[in-house]
C-alpha atoms as a PDB file:
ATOM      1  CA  UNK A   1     125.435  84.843 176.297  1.00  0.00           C
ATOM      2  CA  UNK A   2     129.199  84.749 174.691  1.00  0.00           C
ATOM      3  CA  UNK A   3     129.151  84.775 170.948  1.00  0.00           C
ATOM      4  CA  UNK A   4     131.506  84.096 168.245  1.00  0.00           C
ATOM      5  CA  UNK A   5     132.258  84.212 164.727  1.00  0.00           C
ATOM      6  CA  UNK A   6     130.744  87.683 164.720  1.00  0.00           C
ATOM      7  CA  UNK A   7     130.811  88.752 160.977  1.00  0.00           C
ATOM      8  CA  UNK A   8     127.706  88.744 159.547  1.00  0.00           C
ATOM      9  CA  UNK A   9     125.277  86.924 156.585  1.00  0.00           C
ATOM     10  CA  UNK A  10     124.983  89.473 153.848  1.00  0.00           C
ATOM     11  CA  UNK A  11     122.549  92.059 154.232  1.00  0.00           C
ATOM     12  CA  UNK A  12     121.437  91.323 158.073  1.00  0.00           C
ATOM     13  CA  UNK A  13     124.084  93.657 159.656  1.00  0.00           C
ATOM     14  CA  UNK A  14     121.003  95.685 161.412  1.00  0.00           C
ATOM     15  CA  UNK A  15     121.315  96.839 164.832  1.00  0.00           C
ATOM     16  CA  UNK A  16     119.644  94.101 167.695  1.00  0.00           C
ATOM     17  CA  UNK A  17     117.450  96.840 169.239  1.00  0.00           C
ATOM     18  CA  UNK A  18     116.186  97.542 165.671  1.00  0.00           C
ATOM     19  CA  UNK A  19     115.807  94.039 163.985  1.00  0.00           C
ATOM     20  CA  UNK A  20     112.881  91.815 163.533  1.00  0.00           C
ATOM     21  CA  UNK A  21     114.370  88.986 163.000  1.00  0.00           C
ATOM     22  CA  UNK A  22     117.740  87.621 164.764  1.00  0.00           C
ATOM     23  CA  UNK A  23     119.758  85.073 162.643  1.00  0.00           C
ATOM     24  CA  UNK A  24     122.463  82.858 164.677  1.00  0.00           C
ATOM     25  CA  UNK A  25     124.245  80.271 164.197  1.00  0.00           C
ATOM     26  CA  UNK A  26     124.233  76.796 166.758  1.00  0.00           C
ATOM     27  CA  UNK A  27     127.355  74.633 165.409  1.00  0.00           C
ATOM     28  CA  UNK A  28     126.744  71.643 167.106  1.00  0.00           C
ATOM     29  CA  UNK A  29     127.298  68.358 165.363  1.00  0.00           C
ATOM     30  CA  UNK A  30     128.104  65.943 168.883  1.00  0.00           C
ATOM     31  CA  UNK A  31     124.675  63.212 167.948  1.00  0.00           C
ATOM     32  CA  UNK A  32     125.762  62.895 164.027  1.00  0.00           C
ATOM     33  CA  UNK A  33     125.378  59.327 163.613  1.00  0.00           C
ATOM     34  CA  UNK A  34     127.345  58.868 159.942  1.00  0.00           C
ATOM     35  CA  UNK A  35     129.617  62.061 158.806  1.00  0.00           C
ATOM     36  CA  UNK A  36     129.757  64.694 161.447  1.00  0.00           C
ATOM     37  CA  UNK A  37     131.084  68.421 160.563  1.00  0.00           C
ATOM     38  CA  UNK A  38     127.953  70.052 159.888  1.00  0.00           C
ATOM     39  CA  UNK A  39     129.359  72.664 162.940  1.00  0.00           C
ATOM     40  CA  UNK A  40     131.417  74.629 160.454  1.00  0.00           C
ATOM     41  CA  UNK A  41     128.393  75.069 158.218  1.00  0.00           C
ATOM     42  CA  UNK A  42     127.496  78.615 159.793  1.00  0.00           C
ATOM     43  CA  UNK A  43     130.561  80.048 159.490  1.00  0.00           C
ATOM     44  CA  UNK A  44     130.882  78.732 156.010  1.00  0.00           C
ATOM     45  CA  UNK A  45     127.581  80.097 154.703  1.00  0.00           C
ATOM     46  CA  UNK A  46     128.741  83.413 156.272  1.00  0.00           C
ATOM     47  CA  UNK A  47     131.693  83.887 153.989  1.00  0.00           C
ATOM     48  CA  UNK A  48     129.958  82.124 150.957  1.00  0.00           C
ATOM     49  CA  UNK A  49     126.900  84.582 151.208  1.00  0.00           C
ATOM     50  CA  UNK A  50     128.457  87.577 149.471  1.00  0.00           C
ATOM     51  CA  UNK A  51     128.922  85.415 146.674  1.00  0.00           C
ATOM     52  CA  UNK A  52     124.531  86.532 146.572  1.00  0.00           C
ATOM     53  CA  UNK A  53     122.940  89.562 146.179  1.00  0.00           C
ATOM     54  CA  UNK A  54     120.452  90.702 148.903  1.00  0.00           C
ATOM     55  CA  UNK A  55     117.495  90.775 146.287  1.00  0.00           C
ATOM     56  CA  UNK A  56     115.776  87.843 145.307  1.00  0.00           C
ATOM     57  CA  UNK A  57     114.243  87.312 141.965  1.00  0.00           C
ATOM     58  CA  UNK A  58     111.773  84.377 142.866  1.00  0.00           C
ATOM     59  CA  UNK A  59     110.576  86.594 145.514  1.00  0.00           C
ATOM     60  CA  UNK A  60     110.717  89.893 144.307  1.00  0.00           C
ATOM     61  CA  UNK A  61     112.075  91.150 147.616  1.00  0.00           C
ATOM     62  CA  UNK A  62     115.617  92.637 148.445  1.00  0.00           C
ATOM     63  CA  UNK A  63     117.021  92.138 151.988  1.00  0.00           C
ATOM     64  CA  UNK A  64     118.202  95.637 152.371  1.00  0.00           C
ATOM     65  CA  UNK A  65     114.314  96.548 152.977  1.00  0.00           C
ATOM     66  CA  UNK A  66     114.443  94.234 155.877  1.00  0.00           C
ATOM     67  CA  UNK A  67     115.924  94.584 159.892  1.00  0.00           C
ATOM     68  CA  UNK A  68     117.962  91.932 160.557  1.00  0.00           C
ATOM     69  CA  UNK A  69     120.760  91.170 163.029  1.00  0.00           C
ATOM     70  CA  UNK A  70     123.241  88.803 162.479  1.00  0.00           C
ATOM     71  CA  UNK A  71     124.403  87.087 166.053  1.00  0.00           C
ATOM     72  CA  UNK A  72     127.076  85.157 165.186  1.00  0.00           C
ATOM     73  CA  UNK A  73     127.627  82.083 166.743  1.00  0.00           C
ATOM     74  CA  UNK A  74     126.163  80.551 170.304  1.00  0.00           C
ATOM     75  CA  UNK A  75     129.674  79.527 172.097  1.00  0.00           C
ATOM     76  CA  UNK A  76     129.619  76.268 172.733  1.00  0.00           C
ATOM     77  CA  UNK A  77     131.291  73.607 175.034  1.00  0.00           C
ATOM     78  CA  UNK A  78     131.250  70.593 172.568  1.00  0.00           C
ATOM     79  CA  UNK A  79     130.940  67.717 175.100  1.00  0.00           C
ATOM     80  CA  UNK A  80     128.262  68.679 177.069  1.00  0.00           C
ATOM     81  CA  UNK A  81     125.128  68.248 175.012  1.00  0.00           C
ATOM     82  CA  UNK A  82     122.777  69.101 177.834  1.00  0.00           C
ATOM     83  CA  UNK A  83     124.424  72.463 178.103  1.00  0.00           C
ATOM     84  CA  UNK A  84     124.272  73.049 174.200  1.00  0.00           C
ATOM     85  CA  UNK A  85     120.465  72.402 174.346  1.00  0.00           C
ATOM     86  CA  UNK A  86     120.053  74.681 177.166  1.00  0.00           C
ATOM     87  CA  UNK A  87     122.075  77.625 175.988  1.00  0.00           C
ATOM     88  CA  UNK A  88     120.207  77.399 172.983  1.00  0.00           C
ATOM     89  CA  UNK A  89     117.153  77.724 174.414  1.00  0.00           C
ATOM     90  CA  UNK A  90     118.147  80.593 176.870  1.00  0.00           C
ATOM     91  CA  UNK A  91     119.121  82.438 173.780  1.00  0.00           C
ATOM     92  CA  UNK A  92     116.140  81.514 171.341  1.00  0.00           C
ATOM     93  CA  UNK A  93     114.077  82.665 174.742  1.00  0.00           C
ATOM     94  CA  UNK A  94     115.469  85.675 175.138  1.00  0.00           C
ATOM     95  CA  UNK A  95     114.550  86.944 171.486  1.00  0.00           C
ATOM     96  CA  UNK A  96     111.009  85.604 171.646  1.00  0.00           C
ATOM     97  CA  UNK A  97     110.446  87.740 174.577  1.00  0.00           C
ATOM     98  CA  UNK A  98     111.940  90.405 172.731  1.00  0.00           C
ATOM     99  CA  UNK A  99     110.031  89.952 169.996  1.00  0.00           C
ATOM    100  CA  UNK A 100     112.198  89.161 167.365  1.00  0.00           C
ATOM    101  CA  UNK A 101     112.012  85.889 165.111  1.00  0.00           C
ATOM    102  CA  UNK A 102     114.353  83.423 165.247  1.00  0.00           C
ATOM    103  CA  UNK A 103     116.580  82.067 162.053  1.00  0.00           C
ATOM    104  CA  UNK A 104     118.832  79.371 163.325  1.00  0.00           C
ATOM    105  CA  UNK A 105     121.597  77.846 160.838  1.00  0.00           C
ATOM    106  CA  UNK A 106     122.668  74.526 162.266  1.00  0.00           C
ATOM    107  CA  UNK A 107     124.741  71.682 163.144  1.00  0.00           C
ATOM    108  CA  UNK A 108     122.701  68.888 162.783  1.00  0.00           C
ATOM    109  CA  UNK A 109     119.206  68.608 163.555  1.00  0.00           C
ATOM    110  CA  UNK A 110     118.770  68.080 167.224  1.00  0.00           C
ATOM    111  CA  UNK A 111     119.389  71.783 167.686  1.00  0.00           C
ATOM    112  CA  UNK A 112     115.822  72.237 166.549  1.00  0.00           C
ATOM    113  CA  UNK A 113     114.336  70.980 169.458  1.00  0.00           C
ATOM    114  CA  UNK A 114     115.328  73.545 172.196  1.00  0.00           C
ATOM    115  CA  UNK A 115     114.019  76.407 169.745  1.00  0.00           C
ATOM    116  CA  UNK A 116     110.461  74.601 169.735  1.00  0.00           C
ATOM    117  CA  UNK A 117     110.113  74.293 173.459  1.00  0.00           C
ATOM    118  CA  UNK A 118     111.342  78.040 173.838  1.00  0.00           C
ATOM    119  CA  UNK A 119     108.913  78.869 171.136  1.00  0.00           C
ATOM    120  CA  UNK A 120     105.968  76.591 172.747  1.00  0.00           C
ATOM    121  CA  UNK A 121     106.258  78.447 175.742  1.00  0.00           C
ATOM    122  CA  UNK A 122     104.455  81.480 173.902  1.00  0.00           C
ATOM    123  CA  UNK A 123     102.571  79.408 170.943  1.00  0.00           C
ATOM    124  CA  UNK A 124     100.416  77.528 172.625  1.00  0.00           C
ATOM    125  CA  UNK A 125      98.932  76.727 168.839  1.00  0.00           C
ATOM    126  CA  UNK A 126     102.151  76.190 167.386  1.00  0.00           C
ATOM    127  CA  UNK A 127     102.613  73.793 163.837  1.00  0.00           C
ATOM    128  CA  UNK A 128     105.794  73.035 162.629  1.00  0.00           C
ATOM    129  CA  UNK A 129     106.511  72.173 158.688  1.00  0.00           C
ATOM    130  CA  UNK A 130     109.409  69.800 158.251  1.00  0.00           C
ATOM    131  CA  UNK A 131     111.392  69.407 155.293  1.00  0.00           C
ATOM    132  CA  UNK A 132     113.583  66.451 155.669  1.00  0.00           C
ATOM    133  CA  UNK A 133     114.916  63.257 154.097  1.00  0.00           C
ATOM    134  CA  UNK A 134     114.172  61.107 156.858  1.00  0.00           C
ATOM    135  CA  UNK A 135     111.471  60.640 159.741  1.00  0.00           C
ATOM    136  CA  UNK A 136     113.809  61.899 162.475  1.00  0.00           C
ATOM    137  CA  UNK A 137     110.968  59.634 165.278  1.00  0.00           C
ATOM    138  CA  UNK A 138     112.685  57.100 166.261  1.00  0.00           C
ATOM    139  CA  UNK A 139     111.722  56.636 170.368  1.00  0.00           C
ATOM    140  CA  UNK A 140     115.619  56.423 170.428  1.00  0.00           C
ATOM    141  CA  UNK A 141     119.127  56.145 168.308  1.00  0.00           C
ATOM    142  CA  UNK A 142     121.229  53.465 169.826  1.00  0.00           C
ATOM    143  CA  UNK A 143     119.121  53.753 173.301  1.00  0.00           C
ATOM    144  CA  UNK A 144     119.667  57.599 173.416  1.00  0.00           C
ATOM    145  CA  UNK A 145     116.236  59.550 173.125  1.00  0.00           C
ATOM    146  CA  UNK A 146     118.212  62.837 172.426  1.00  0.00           C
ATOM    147  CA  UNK A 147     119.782  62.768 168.780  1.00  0.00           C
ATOM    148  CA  UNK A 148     119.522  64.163 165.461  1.00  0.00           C
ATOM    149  CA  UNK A 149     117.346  60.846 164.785  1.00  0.00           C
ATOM    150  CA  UNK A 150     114.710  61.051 167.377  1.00  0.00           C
ATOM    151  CA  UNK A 151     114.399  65.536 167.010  1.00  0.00           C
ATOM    152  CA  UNK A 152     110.573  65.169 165.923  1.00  0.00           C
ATOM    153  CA  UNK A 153     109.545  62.578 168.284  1.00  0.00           C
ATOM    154  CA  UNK A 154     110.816  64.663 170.805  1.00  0.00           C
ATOM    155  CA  UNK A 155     109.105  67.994 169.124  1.00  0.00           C
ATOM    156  CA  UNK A 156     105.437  65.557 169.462  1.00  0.00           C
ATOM    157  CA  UNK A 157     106.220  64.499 172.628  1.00  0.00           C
ATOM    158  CA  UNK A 158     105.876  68.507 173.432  1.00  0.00           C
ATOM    159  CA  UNK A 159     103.580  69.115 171.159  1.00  0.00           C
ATOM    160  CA  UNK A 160     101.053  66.500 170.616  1.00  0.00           C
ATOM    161  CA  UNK A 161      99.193  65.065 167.398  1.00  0.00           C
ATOM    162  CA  UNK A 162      98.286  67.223 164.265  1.00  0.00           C
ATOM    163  CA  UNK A 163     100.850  69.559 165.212  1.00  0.00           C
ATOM    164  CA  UNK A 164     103.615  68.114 162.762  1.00  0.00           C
ATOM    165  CA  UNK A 165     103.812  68.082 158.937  1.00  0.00           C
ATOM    166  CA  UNK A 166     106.541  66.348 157.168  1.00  0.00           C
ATOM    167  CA  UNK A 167     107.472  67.113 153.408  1.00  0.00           C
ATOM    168  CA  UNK A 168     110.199  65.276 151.308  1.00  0.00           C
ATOM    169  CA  UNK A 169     110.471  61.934 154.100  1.00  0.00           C
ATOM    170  CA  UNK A 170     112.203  59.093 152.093  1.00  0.00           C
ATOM    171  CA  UNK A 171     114.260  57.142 154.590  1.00  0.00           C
ATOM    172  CA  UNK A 172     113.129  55.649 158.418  1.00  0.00           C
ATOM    173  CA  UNK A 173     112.727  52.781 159.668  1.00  0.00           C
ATOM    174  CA  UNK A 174     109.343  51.160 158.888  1.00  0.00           C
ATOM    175  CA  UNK A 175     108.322  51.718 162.309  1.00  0.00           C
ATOM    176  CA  UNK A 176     108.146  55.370 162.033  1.00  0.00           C
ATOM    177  CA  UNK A 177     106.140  55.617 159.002  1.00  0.00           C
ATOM    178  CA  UNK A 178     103.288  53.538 160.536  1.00  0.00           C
ATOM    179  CA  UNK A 179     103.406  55.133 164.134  1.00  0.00           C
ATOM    180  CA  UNK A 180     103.528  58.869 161.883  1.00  0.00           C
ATOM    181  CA  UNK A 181     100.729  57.350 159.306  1.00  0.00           C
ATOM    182  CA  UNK A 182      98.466  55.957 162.317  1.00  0.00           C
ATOM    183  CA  UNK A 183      97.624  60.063 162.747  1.00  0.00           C
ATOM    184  CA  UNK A 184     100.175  61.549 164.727  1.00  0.00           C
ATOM    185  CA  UNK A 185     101.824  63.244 162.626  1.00  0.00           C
ATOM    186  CA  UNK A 186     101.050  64.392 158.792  1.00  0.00           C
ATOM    187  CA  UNK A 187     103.593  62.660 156.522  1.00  0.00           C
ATOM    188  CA  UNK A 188     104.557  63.294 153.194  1.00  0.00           C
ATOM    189  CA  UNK A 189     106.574  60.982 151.589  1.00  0.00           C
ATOM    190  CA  UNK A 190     109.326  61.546 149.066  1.00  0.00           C
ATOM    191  CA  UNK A 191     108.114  64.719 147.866  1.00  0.00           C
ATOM    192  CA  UNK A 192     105.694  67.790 149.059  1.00  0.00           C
ATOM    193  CA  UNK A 193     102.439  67.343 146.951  1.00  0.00           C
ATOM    194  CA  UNK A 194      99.955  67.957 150.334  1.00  0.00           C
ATOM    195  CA  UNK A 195     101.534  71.582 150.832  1.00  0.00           C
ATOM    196  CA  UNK A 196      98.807  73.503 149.628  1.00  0.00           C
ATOM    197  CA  UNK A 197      96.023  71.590 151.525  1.00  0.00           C
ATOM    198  CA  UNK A 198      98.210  71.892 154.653  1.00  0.00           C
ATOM    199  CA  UNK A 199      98.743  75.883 154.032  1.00  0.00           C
ATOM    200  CA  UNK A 200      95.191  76.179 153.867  1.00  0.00           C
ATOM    201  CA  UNK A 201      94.579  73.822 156.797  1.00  0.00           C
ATOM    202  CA  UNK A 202      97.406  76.268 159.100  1.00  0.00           C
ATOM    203  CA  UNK A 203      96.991  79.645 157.641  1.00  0.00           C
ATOM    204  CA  UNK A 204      95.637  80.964 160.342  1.00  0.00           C
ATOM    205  CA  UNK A 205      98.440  79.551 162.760  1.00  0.00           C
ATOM    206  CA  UNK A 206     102.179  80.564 164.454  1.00  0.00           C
ATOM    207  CA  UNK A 207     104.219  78.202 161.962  1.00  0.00           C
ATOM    208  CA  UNK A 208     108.207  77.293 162.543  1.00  0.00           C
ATOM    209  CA  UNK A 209     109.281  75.670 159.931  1.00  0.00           C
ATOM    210  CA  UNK A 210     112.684  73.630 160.004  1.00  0.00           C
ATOM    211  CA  UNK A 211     114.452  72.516 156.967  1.00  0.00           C
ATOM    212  CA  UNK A 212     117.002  69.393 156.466  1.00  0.00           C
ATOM    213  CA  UNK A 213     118.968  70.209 153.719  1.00  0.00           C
ATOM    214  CA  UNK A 214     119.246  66.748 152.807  1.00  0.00           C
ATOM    215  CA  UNK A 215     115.912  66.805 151.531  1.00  0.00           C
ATOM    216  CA  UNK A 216     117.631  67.611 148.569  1.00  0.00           C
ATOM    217  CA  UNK A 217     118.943  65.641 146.336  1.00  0.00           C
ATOM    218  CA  UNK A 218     122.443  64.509 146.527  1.00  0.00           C
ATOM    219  CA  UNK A 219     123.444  65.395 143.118  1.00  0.00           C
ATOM    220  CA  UNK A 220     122.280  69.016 144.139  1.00  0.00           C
ATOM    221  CA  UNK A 221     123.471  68.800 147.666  1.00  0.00           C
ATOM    222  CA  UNK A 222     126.420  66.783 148.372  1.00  0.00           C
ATOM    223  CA  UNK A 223     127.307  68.480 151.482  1.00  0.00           C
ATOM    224  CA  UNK A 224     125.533  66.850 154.229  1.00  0.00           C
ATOM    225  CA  UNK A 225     126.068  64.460 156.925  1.00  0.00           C
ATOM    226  CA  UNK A 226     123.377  61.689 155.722  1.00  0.00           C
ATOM    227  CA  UNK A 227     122.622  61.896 151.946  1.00  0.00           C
ATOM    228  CA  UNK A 228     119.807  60.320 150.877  1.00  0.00           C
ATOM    229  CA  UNK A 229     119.370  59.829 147.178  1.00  0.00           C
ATOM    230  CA  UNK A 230     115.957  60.687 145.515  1.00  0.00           C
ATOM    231  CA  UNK A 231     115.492  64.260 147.220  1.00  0.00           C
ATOM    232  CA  UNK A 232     114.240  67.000 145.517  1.00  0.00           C
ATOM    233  CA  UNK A 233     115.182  69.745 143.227  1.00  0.00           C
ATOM    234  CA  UNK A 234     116.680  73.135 144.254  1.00  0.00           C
ATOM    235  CA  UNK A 235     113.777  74.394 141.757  1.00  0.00           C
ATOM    236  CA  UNK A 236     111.147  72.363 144.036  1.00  0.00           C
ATOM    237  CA  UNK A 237     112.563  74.333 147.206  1.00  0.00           C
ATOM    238  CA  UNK A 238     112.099  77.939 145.649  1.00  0.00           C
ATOM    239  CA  UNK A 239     108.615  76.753 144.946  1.00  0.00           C
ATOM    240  CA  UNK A 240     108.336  75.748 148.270  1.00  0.00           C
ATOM    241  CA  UNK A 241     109.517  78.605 149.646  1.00  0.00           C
ATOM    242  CA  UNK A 242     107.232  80.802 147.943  1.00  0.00           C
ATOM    243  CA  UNK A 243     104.031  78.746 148.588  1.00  0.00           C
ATOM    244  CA  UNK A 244     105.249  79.621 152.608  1.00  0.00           C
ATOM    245  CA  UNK A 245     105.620  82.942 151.684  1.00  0.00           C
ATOM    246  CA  UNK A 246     101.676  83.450 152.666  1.00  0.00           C
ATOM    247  CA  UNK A 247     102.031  81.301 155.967  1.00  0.00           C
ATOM    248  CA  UNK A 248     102.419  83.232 160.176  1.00  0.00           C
ATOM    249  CA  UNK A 249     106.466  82.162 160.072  1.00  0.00           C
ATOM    250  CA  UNK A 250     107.223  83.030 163.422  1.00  0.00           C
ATOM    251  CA  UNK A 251     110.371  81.231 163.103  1.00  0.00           C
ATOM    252  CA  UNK A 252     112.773  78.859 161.595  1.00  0.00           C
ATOM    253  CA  UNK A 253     116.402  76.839 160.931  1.00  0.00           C
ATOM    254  CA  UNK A 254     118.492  75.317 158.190  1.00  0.00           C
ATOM    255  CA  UNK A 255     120.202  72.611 159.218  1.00  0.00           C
ATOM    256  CA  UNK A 256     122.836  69.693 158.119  1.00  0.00           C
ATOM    257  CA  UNK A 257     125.008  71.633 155.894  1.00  0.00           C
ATOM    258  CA  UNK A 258     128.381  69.759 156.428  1.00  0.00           C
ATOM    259  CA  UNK A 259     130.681  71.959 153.446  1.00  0.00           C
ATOM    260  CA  UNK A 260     133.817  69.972 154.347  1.00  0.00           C
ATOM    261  CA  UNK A 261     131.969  66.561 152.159  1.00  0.00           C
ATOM    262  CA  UNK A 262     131.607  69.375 149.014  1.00  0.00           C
ATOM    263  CA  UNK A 263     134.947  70.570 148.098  1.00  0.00           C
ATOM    264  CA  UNK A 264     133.442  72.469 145.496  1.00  0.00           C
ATOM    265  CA  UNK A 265     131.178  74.811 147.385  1.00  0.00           C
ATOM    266  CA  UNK A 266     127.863  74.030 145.786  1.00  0.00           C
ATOM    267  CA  UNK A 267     126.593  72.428 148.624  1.00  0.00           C
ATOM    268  CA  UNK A 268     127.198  75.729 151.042  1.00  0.00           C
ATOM    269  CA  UNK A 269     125.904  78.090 147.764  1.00  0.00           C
ATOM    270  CA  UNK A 270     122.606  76.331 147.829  1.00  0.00           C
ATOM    271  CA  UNK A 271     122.430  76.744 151.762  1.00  0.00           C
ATOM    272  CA  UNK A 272     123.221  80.235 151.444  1.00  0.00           C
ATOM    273  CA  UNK A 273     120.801  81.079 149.000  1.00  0.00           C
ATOM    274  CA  UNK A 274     118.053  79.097 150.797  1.00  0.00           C
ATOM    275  CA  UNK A 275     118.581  80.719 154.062  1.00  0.00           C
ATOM    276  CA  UNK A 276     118.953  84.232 152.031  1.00  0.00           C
ATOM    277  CA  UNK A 277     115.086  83.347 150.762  1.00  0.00           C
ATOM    278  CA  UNK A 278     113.999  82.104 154.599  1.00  0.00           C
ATOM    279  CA  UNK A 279     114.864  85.432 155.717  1.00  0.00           C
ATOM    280  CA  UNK A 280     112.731  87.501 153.306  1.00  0.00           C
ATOM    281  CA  UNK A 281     109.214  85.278 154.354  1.00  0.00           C
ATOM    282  CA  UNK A 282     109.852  85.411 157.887  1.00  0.00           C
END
């Protein structure tokens, strides 16, 4: 499949045959329902990532002991959202047969879905942790079922019940909470207290794990298409991180990044450094 922006995040410039893990990015931003532009967040977290250093303190590991392959970016035709979805997963298949874990760096958060169903395909116990400000099941946005909005309730739909847990949810319509509370899926609201008890309760499971970035807090993390005040701290998603750190990641995405609403930079730092951690539990 065509790439582009071919320059890679630091310390993942490892050749394809030899990596374990594939990072790519899937700028796609054509469902945003408020402030689109989180397509240039990819290329953005590219540049801003040698502003890190491949080792990580709250981790103790260092990048440069890992195999990873940057992709660039999928090459996308921007109105055809069907075709997005599919050439995403024709690419996420291809490195699952290959063996290689996927780290996706979004566009908004519809791009998840695609990755799950390639992923499902070989996972037949898969669980996916969500990180998120909001619910993302709504049956439909504005009588479309395919949108950054509705993402999970599409991921259950393939899926099923006690498949799904959701950290950090502060924003939905009341509707979702109660259909997600009546047992379908396990929801956390406004913070991630239940992590250890669902750790322990997946442990032994293939786990993809997508993260929001607006489940932090604004005042952290300007930068995103739908902020959502009362998120979390960037302190809270080290923490986080680390308590994963023990967990079968088989895969994962960032998502929502949109730098263009952070003229400071902050906003794509804290991406950057998130993703930079995501790579060294995978």
């Amino acid at each position: 499949m065509e790439m582009f922006n071919n320059y890679s995040f630091i310390g993942c410039d490892a050749d394809y045959e030899k990596s374990d893990i594939v990072i790519f990015g899937a700028p796609y931003d054509g469902t945003s329902s408020f402030r689109p532009g989180s397509r240039f967040a990819a290329s953005r977290i590219r540049i801003d990532s040698y502003g890190l250093e491949t080792y990580s303190p709250y981790l103790d590991r260092d990048l440069l002991i890992k195999h990873v392959h940057d992709a660039g970016d999928l090459d996308f035709v921007f109105g055809n959202r069907d075709l997005v979805l599919s050439n995403i997963r024709e690419f996420a298949t291809k490195l699952i047969e290959e063996n290689k874990k996927p780290l996706m760096i979004g566009g908004e958060h519809l791009v998840t879905l695609p990755v799950v169903e390639a992923l499902n395909e070989k996972f037949e116990d898969l669980v996916i942790l969500h990180f998120d400000a909001h619910t993302d099941l709504r049956e439909d946005y504005m009588g479309e079922k395919l949108s950054h909005a509705t993402v999970i309730k599409r991921v259950w739909e393939i899926l099923g019940d006690n498949r799904i847990y959701q950290f950090g949810i502060r924003s939905g319509l009341k509707e979702e909470f109660k259909w997600a509370e009546s047992g379908h899926t396990t929801l956390n609201k406004f913070g991630y207290e239940m992590l250890d008890q669902v750790i322990n309760l997946i442990k032994h499971k293939p786990v993809y794990i997508t993260i929001d970035l607006d489940i932090l807090d604004p005042s952290i993390f300007p930068g995103t298409g739908t902020p959502e005040p009362g998120g979390i701290s960037f302190t809270d998603m080290m923490t986080i991180i680390k308590k994963l750190s023990t967990l079968n990641i088989i895969g994962a995405d960032v998502v929502e990044l949109a730098p263009d609403y952070d003229s400071t930079g902050v906003s794509t730092a804290v991406a950057s450094k998130i993703i930079r951690e995501m790579l060294l539990i995978l």
